[in-house]
N, C-alpha and C. Protein backbone atom coordinates (compact mmCIF):
# COMPACT_ATOMS: atom_id res chain seq x y z
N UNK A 1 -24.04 103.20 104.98
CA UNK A 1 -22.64 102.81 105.07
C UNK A 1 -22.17 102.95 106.50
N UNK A 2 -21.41 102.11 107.23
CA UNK A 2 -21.43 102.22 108.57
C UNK A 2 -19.87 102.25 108.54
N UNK A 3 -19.04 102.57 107.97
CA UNK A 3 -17.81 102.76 108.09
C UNK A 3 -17.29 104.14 107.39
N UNK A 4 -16.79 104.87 108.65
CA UNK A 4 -16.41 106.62 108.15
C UNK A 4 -14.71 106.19 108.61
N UNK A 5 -14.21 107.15 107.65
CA UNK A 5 -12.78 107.53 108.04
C UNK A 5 -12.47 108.97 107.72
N UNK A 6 -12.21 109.33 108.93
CA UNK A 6 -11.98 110.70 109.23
C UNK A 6 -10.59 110.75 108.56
N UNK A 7 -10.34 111.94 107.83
CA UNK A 7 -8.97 112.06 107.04
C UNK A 7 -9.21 113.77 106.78
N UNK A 8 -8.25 113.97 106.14
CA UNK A 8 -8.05 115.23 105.74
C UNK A 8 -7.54 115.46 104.26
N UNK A 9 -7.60 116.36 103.20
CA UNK A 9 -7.06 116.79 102.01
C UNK A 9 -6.09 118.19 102.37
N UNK A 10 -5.82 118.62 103.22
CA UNK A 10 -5.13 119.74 103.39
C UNK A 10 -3.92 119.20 104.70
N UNK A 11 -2.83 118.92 104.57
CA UNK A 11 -1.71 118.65 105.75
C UNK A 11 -0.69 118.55 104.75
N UNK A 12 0.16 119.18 105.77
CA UNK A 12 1.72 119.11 105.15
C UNK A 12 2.74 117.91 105.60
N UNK A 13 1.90 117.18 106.64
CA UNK A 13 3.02 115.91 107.44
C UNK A 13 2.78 114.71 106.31
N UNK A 14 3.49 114.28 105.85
CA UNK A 14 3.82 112.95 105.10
C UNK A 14 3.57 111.89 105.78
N UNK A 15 3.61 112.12 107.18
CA UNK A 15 3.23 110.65 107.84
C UNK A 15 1.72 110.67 107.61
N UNK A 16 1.25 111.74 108.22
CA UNK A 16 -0.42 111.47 107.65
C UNK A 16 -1.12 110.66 106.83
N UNK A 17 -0.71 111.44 105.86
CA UNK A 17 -0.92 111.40 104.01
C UNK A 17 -0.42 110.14 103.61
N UNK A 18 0.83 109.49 104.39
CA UNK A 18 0.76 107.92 104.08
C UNK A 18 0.15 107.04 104.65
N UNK A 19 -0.86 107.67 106.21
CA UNK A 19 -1.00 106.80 106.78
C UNK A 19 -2.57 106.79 105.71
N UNK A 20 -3.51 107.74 105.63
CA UNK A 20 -4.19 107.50 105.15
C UNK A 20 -4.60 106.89 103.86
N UNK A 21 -3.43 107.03 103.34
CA UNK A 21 -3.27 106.40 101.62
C UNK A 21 -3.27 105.11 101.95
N UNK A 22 -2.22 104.73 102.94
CA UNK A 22 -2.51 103.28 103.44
C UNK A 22 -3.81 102.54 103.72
N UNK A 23 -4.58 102.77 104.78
CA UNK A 23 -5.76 102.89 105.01
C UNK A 23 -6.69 102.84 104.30
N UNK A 24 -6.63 103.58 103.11
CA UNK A 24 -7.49 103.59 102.32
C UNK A 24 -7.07 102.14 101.11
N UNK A 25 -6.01 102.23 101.15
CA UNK A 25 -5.51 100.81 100.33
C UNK A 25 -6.16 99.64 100.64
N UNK A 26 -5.84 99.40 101.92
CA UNK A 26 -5.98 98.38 102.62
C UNK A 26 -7.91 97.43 102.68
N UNK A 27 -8.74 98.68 103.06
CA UNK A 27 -9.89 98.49 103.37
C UNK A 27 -10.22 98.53 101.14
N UNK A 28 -9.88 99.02 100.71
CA UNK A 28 -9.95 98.78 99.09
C UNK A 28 -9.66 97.43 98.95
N UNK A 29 -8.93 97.12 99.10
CA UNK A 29 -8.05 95.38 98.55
C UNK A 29 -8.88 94.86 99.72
N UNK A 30 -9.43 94.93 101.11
CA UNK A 30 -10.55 93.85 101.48
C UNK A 30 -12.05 94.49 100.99
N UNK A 31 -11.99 94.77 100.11
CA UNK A 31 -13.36 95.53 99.54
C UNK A 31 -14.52 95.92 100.61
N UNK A 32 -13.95 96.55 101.73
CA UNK A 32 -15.12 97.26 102.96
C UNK A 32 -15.34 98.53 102.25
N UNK A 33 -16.15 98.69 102.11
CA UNK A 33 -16.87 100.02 101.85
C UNK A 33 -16.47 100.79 102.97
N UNK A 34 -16.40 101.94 103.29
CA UNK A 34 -16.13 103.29 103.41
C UNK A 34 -16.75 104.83 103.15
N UNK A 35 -17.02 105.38 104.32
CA UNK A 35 -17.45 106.79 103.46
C UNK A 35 -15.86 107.96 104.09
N UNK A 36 -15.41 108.40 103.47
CA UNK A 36 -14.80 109.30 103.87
C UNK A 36 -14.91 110.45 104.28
N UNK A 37 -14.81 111.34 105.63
CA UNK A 37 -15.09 112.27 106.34
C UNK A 37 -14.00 113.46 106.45
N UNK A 38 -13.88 114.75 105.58
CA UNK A 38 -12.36 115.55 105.14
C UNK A 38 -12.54 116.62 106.91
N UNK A 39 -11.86 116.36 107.27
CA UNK A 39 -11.67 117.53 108.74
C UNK A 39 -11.65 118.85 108.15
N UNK A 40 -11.03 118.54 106.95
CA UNK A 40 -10.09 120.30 106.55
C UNK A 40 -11.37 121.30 106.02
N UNK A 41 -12.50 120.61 105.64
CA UNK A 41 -13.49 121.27 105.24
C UNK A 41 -14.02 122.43 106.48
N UNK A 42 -13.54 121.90 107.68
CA UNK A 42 -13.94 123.09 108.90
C UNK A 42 -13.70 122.50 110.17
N UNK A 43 -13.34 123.57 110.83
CA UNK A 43 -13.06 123.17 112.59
C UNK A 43 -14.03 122.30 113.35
N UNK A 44 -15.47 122.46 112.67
CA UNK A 44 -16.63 121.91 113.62
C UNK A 44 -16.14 120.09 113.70
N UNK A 45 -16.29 120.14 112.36
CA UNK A 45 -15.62 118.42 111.29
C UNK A 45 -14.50 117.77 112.49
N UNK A 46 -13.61 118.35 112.68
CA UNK A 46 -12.18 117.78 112.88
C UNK A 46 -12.89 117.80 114.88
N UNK A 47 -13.14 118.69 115.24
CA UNK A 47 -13.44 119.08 116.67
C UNK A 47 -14.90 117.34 116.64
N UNK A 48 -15.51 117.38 116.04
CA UNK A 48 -16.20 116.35 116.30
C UNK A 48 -15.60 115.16 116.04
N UNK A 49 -14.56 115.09 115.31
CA UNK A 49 -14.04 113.83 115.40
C UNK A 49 -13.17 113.30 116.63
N UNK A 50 -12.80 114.71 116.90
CA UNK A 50 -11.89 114.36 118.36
C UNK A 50 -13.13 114.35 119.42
N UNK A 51 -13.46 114.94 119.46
CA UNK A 51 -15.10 113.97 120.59
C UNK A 51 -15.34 113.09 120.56
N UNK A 52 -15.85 112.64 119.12
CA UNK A 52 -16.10 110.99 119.62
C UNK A 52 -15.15 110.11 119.43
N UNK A 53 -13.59 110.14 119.46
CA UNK A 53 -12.49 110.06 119.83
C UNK A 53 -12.46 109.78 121.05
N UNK A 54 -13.20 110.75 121.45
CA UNK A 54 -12.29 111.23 123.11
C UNK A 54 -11.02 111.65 123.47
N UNK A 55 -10.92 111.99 122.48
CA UNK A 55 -8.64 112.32 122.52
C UNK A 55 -8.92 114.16 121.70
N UNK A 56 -8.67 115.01 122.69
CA UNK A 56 -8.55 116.29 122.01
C UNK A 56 -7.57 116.36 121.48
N UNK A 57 -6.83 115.61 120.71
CA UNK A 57 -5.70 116.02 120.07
C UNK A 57 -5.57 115.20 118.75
N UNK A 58 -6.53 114.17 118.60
CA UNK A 58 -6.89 113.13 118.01
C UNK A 58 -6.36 113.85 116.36
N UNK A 59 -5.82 113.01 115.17
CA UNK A 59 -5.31 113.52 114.14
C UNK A 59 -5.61 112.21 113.42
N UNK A 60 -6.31 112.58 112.15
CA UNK A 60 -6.58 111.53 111.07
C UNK A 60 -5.45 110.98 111.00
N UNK A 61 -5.77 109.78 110.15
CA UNK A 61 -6.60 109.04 109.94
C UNK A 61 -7.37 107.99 111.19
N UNK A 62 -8.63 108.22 111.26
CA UNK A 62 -9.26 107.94 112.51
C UNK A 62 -10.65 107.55 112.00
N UNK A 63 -11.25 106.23 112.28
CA UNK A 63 -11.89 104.76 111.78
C UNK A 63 -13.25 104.69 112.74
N UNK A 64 -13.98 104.80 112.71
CA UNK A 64 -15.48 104.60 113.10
C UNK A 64 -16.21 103.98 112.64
N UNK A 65 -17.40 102.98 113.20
CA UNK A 65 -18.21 102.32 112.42
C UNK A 65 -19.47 103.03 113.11
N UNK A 66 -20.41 103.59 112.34
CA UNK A 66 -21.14 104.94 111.93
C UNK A 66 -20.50 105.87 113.29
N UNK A 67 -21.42 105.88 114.66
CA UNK A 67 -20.55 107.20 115.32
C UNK A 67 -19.80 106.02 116.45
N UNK A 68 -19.32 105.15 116.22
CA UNK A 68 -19.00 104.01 117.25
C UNK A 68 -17.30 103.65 116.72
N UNK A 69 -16.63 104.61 117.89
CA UNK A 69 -15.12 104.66 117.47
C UNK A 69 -14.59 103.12 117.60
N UNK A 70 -13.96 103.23 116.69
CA UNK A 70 -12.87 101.64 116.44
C UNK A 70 -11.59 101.82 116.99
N UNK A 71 -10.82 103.17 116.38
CA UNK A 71 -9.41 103.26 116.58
C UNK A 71 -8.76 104.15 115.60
N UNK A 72 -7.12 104.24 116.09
CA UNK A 72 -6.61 105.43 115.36
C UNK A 72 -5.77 104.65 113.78
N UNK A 73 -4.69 105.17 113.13
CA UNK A 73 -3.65 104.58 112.45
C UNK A 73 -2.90 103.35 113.44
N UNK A 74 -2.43 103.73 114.40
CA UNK A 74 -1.55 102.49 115.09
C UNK A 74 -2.79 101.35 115.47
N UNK A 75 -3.86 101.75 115.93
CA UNK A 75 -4.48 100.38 116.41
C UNK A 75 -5.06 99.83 115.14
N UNK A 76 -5.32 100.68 114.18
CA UNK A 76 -5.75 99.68 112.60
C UNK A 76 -4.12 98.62 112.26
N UNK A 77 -3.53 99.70 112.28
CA UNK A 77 -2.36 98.67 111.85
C UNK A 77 -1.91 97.36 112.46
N UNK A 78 -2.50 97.23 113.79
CA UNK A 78 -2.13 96.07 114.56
C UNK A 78 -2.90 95.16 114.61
N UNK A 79 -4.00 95.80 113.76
CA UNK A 79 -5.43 94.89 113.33
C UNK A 79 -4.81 93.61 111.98
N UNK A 80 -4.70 95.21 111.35
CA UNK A 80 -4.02 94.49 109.90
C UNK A 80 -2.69 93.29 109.90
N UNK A 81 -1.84 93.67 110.89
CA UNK A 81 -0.97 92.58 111.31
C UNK A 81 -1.49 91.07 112.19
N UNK A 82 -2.66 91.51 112.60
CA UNK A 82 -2.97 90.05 113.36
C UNK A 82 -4.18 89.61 112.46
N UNK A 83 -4.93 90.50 111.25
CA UNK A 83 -5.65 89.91 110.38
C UNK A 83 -6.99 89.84 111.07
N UNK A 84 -7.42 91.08 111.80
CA UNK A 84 -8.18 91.52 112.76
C UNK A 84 -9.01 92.51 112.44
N UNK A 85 -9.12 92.92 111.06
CA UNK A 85 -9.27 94.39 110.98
C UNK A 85 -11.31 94.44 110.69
N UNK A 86 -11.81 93.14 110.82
CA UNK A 86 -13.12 93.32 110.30
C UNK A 86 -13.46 92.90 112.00
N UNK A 87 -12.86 93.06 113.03
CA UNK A 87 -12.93 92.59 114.15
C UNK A 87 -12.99 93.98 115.01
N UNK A 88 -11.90 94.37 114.42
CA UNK A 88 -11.29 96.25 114.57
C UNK A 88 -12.52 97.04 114.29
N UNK A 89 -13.08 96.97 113.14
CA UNK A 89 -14.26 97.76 112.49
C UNK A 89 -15.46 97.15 112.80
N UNK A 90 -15.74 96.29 114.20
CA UNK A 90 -16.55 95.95 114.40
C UNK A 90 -18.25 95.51 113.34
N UNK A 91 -17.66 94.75 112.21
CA UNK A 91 -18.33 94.61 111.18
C UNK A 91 -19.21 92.99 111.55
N UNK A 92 -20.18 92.95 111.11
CA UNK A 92 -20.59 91.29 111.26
C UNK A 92 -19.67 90.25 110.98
């Protein structure tokens, strides 16, 4: 499966938690497969996602195709508005 989305099951921000519910909607209704990656399971998890990020501050929901970063919530969404998003996820 060459598409991870870094997310989390443990946050108290609502923006999160919608962005990822979103996200996860979205790539569902274009039927891309997905593996999902939980940060909250441990520091190592979340610290490697902000590496290959490159953004130490980096906060799910955050889109990779296997370790080959795509983008965060705002740049998926601007995918999804220009109808870009298998372009975004660098998919065939």
């Amino acid at each position: 499966m060459a598409i991870k989305l870094y997310y989390t099951t443990v946050t108290a921000s609502r923006t999160v938690k919608s962005q990822q519910a979103e996200v996860m909607r979205i790539l569902d209704s274009k039927s891309i497969q997905y593996e999902l990656v939980d940060i909250s399971v441990g520091g190592q998890i979340r610290d490697e996602m902000r590496q290959k990020a490159d953004n130490p501050t980096a906060v799910p929901p955050q889109l990779f195709n296997e370790d080959q970063y795509c983008g965060d919530y705002e740049m998926f969404s601007k995918a999804v508005e220009a109808e870009t998003v298998e372009q975004f996820l660098k998919l065939p």
